[in-house]
Protein backbone atom coordinates (compact mmCIF):
# COMPACT_ATOMS: atom_id res chain seq x y z
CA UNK A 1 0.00 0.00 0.00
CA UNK A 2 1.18 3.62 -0.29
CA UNK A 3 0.90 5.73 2.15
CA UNK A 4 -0.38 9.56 1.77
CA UNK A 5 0.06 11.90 4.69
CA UNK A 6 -1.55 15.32 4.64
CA UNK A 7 0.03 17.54 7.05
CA UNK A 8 -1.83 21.06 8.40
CA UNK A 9 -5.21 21.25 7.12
CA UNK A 10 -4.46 18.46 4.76
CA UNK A 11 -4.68 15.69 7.50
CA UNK A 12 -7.74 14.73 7.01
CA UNK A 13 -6.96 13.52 3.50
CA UNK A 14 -4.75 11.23 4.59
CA UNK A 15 -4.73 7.78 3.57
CA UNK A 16 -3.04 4.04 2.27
CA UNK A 17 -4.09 3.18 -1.40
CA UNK A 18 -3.64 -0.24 -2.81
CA UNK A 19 -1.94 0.46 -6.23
CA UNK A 20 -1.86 -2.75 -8.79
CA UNK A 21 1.24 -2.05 -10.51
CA UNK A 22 2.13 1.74 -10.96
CA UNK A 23 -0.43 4.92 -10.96
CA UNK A 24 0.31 8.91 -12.27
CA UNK A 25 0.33 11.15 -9.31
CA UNK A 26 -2.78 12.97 -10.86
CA UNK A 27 -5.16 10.25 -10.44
CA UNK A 28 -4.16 9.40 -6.98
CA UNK A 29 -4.91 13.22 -6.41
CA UNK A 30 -8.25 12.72 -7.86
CA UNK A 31 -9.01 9.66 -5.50
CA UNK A 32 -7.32 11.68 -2.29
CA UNK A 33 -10.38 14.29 -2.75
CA UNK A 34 -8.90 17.39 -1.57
CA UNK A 35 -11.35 19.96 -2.70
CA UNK A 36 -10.81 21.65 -5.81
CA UNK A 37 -10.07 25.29 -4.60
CA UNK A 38 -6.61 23.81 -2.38
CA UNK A 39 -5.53 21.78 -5.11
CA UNK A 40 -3.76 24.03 -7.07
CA UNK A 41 -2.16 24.89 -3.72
CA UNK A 42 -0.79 21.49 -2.39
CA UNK A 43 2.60 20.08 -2.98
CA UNK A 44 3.10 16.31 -2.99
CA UNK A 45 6.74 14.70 -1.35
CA UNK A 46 8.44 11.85 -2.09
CA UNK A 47 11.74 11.17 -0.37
CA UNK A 48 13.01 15.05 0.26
CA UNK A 49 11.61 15.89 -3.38
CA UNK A 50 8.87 17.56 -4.98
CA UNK A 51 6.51 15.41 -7.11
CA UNK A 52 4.84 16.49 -10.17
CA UNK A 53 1.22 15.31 -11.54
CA UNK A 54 2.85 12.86 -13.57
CA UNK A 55 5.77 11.03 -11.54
CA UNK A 56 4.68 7.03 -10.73
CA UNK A 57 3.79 6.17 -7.82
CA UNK A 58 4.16 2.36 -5.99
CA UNK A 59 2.75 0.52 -3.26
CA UNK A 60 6.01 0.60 -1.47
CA UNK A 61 5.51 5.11 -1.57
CA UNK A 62 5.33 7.23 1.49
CA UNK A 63 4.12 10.27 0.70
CA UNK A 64 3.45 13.54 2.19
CA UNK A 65 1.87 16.46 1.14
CA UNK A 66 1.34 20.24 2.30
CA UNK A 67 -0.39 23.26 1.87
CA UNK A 68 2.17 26.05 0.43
CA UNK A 69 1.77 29.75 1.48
CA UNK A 70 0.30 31.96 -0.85
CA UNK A 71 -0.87 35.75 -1.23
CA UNK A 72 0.74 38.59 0.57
């Protein structure tokens, strides 16, 4: 299973998803259901790095994701 952790606000999104072989990122966002206005504000982290919408993801994935500042 892979493991999503929202962090903040986020936490409630958190999860473990049974993936059969490999998924894209933005599907798994889909399935996550973090409402449409944050979306475009949440980064996804894999291992210290930044994930884009289409990077794999595995079963074997810990993942954690965050709300990034914005405005001013």
């Amino acid at each position: 299973m892979a493991l999503f952790i929202g962090h903040g606000m986020l936490e409630n999104y958190s999860r473990e998803i049974n993936i059969e072989d490999t998924e894209k990122l933005e599907y798994i966002i889909e399935f996550l259901k973090i409402p449409e206005n944050l979306k475009e504000h949440v980064i996804f982290i894999r291992n210290h790095s930044k994930l884009d919408k289409d990077d794999l993801i595995k079963n074997e994935d810990e993942v954690h994701f965050y709300i990034i500042p914005f405005g001013g």
